[in-house]
Protein backbone atom coordinates (compact mmCIF):
# COMPACT_ATOMS: atom_id res chain seq x y z
CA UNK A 1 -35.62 -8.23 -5.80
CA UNK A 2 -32.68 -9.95 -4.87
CA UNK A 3 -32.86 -11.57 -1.11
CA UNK A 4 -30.15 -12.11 1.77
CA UNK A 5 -29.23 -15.24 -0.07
CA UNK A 6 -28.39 -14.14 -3.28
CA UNK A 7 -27.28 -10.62 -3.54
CA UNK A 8 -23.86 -10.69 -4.63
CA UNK A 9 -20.68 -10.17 -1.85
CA UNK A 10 -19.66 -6.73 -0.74
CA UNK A 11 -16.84 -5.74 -2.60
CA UNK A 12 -13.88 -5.38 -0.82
CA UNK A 13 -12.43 -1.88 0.18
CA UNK A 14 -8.72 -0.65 -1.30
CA UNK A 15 -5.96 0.74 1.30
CA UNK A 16 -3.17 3.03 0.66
CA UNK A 17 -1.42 2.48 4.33
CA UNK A 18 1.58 3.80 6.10
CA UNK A 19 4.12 1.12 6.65
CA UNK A 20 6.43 2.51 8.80
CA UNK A 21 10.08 3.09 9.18
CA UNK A 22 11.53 -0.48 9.28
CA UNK A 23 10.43 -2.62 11.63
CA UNK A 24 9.78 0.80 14.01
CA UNK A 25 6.72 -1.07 15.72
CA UNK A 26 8.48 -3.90 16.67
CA UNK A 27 11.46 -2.50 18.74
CA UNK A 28 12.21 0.56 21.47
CA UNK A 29 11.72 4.12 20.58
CA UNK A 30 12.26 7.15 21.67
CA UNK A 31 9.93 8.39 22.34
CA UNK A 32 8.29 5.58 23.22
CA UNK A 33 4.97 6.42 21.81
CA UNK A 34 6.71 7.35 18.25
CA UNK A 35 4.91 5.46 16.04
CA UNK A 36 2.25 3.99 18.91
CA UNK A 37 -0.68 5.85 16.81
CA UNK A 38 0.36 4.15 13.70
CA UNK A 39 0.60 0.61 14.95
CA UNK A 40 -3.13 1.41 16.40
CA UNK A 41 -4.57 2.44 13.27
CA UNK A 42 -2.80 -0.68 11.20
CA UNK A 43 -4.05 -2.65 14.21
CA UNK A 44 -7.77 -1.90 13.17
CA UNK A 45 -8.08 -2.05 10.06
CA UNK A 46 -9.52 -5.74 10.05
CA UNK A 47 -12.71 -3.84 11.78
CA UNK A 48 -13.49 -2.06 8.46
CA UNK A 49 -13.82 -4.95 6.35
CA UNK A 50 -17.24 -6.64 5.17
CA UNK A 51 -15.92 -10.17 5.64
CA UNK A 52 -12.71 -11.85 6.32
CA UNK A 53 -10.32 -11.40 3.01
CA UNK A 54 -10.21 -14.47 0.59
CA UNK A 55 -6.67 -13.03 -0.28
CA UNK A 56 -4.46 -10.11 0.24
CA UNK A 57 -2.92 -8.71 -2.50
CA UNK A 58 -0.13 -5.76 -1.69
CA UNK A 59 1.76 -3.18 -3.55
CA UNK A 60 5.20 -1.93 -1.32
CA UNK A 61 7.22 0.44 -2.01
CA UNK A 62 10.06 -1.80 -1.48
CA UNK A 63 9.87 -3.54 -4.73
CA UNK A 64 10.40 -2.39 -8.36
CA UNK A 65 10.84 -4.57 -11.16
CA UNK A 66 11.49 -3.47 -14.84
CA UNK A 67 7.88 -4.86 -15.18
CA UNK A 68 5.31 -5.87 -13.22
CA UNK A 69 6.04 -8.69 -11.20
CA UNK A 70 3.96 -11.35 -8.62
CA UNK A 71 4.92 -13.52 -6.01
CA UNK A 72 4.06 -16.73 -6.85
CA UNK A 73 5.73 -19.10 -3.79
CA UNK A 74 3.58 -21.44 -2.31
CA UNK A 75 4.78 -20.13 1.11
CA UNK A 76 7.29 -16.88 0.57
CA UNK A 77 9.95 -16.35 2.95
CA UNK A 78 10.70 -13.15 4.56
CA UNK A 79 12.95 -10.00 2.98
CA UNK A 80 14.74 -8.52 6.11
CA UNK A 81 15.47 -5.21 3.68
CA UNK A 82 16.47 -2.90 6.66
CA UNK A 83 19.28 -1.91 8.34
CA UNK A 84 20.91 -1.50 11.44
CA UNK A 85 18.11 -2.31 13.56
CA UNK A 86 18.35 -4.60 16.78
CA UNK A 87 19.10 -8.64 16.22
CA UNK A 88 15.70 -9.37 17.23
CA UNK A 89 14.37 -7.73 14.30
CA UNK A 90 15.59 -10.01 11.70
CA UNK A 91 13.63 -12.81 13.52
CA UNK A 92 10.02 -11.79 13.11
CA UNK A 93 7.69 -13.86 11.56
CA UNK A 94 4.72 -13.89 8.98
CA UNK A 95 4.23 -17.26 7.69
CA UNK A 96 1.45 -16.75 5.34
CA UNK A 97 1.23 -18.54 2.51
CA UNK A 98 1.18 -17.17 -0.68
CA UNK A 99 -1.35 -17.76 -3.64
CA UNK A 100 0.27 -19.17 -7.12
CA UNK A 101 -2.93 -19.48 -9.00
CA UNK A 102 -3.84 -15.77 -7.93
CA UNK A 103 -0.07 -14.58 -8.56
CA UNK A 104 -0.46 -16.39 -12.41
CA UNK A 105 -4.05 -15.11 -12.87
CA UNK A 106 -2.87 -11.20 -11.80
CA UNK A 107 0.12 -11.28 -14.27
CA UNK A 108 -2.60 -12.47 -17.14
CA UNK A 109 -4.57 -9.98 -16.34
CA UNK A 110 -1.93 -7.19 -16.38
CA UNK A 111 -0.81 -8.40 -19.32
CA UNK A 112 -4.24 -8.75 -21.72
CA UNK A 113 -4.21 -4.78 -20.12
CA UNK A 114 -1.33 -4.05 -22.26
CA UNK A 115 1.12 -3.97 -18.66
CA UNK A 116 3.71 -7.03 -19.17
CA UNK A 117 4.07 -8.76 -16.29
CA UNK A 118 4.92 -12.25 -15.01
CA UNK A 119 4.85 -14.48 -11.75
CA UNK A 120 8.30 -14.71 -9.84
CA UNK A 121 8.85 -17.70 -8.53
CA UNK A 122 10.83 -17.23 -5.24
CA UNK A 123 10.63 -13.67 -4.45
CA UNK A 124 9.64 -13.41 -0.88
CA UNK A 125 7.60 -10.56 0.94
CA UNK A 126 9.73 -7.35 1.90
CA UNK A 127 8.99 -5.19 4.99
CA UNK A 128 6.78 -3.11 3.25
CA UNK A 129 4.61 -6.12 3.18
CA UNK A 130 5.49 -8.22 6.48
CA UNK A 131 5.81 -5.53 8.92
CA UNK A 132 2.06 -3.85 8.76
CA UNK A 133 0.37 -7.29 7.57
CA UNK A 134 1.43 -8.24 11.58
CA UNK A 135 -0.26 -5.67 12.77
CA UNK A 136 -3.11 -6.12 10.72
CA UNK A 137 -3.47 -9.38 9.94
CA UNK A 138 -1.38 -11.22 12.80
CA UNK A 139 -2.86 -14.67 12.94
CA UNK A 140 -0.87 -14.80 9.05
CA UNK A 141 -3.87 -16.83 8.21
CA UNK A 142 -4.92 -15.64 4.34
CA UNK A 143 -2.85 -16.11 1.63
CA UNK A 144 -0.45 -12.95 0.58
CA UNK A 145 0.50 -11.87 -2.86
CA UNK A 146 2.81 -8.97 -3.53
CA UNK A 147 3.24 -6.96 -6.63
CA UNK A 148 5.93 -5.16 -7.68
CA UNK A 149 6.24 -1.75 -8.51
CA UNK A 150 7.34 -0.70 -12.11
CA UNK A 151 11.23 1.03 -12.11
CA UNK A 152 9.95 4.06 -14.67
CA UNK A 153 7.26 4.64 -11.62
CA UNK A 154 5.14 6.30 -14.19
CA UNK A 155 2.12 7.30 -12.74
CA UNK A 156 -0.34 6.21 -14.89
CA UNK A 157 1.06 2.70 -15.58
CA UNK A 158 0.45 2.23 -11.30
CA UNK A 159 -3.38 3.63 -12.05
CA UNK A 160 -3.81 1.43 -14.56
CA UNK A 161 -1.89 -1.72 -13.19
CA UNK A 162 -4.83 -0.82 -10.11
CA UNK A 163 -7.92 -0.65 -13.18
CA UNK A 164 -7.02 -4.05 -13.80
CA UNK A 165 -7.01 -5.98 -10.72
CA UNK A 166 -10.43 -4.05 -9.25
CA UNK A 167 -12.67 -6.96 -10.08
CA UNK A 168 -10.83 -8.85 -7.55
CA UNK A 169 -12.21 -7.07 -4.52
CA UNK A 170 -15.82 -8.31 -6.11
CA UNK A 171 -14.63 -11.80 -5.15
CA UNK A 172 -13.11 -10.80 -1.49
CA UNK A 173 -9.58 -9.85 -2.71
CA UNK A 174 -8.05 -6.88 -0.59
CA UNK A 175 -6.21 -4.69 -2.22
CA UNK A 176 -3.79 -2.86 -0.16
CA UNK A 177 -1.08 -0.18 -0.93
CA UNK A 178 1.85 0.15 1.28
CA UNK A 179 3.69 3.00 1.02
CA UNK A 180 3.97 6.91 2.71
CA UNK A 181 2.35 9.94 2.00
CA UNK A 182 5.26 11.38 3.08
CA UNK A 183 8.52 9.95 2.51
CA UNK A 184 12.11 12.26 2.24
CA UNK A 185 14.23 10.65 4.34
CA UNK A 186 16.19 14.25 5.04
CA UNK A 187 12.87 15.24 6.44
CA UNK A 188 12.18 13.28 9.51
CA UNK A 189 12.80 14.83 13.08
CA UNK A 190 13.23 18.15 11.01
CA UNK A 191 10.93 20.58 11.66
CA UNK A 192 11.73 22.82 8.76
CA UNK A 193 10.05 19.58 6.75
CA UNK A 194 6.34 20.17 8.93
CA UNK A 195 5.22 22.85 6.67
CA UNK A 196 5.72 21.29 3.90
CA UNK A 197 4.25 18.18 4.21
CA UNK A 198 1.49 19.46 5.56
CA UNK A 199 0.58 21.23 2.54
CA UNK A 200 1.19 17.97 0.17
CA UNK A 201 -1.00 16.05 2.58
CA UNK A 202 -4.02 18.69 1.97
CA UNK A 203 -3.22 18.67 -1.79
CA UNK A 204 -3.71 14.55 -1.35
CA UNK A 205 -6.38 14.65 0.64
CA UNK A 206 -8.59 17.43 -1.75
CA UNK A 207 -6.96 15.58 -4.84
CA UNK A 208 -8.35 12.34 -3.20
CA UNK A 209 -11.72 13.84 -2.68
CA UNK A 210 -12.68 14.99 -6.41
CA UNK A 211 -14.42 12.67 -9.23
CA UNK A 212 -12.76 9.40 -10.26
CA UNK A 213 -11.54 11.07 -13.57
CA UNK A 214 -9.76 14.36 -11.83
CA UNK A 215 -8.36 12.24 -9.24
CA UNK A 216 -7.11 10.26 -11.78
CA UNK A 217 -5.64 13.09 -14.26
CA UNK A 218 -4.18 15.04 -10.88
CA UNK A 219 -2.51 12.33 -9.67
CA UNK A 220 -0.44 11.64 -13.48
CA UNK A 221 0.72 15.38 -13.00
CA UNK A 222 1.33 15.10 -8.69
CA UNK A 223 4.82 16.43 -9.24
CA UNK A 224 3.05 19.93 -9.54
CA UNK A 225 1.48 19.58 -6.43
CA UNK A 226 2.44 21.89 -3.68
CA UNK A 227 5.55 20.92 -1.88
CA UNK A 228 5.44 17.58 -3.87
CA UNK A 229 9.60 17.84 -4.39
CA UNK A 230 10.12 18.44 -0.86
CA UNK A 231 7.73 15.38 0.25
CA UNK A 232 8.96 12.80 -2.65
CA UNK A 233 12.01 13.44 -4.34
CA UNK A 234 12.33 12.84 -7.90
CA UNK A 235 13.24 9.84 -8.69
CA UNK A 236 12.98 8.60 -5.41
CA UNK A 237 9.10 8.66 -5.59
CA UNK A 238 8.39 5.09 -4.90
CA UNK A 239 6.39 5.46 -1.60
CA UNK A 240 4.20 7.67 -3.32
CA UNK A 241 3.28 5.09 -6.22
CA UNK A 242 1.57 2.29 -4.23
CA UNK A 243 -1.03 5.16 -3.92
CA UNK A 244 -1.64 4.99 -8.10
CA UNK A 245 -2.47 1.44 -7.70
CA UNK A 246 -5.34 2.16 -4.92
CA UNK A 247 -7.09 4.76 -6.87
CA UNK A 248 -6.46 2.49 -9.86
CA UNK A 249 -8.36 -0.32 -8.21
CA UNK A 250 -10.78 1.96 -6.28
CA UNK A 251 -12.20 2.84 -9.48
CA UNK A 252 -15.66 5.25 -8.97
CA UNK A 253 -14.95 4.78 -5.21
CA UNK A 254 -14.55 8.22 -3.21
CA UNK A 255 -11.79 8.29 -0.51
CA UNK A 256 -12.04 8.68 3.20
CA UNK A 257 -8.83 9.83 5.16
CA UNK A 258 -8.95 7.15 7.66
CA UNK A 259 -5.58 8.50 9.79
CA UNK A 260 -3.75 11.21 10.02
CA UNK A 261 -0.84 12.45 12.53
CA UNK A 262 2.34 14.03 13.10
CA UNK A 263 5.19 11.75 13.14
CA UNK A 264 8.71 12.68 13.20
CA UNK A 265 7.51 16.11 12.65
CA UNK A 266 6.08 15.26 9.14
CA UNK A 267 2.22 14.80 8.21
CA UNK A 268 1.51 10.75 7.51
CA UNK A 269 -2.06 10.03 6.63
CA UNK A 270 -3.99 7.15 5.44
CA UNK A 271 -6.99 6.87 2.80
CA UNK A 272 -9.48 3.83 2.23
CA UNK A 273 -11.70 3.62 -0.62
CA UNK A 274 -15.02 1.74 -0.88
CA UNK A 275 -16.52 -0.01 1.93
């Protein structure tokens, strides 16, 4: 019987998060209390862990690569990839370092999966990354990585890209995918949109729920969910896709919604797996 001592570390959990619109948490709204529940559930989420990450490792929406790609800076700068938004905006902060030796090992280990990949050197973290890691993580005191998203976002590439980074979490990795559950940008503030997301959220959330290998099978074929046009446009599916890479790495893990709410009149929910 293994003791205290020596039974191996808790896996860490995976996240598939909302990020936000922009930098929406950092700035006026109206009204003001817009995207308040949000910023309190990305707030938290350091209360679910086991331990204190070794790493972070995060899949945004806001970057696709014609393969796989890492961040491999010693200390990434910051992608201010919104626009419009008040000056004081483009001045936030995250000054985490990265993690070249993870960034290397994760492109080997796409690549000995069959999914080429390699490191970039200077790419720096976009807001999909930057803008919930401060609510999160806000000291910016463990070491970021970011991977890319693939340009063909086919499905089953992102669940397998997930496969092959899971035994990180074994050796306190978090794995977290940024992204929306909802994301037409002709939707929000529209109520005709409420409906409809609504339904793809329940299709997630059941989908979510079943065995590792239906989740896994439903989620190549989500474009026959219910309303799945409506909440992710064709071709324009890329918040949905961070979510392939958390079931991915979740492997035989089951899913828990975490948060769910109303914003903007559309459904936005949030799943965590393990843990």
């Amino acid at each position: 019987m293994n003791t205290a001592s020596d039974k191996a570390p808790m896996p860490q959990p995976v996240f598939f998060i909302p990020h936000g619109g922009g930098p929406c948490f950092f700035m006026d709204w109206q009204p003001a209390d817009t995207w308040r529940g949000m910023a309190e559930f990305l707030s938290s989420i350091g209360t679910r862990l086991p331990v204190a990450p070794s790493a972070i490792v995060v899949t945004s929406a806001h970057w696709q690569a014609s393969s796989f790609s890492v961040t491999a800076s010693a200390q990434p700068a910051l992608i201010y990839d919104y626009y419009g938004f008040p000056k004081h905006t483009y001045e936030l902060t995250y000054p985490a370092n990265g993690a070249p030796h993870l960034a290397t090992r994760i492109s080997e280990t796409l690549t000995q999966a069959g999914l080429s990949s390699t490191p970039h050197p200077s790419r720096g973290f976009d807001h999909g990354v930057f803008i919930p890691l401060k609510l999160m993580f806000p000291n910016a005191d463990i070491p970021v990585v970011q991977l890319s998203l693939r340009h063909d976002l086919d499905p089953e590439a992102h669940l397998l890209a997930g496969r092959a980074l899971a035994d990180l979490r074994k050796e306190g990795v978090l794995i977290i995918a940024s992204g929306m559950s909802f994301h037409n940008m002709k939707g929000y503030g529209d109520a005709n949109f409420t409906a409809p997301s609504k339904r793809f959220d329940t299709w997630l959330t059941d989908t979510l729920a079943r065995a590792a290998d239906d989740r896994w099978s439903a989620l190549i074929d989500w474009k026959d969910a219910p309303s799945a046009h409506i909440s992710h446009p064709i071709g324009a599916e890329e918040h949905l896709l961070p979510l392939m890479v958390a079931v991915g790495a979740a492997g035989e893990y089951g899913a828990q919604k975490i948060y769910t709410e109303q914003v903007l009149k559309t459904q936005l929910s949030a799943w965590q797996f393990g843990g």
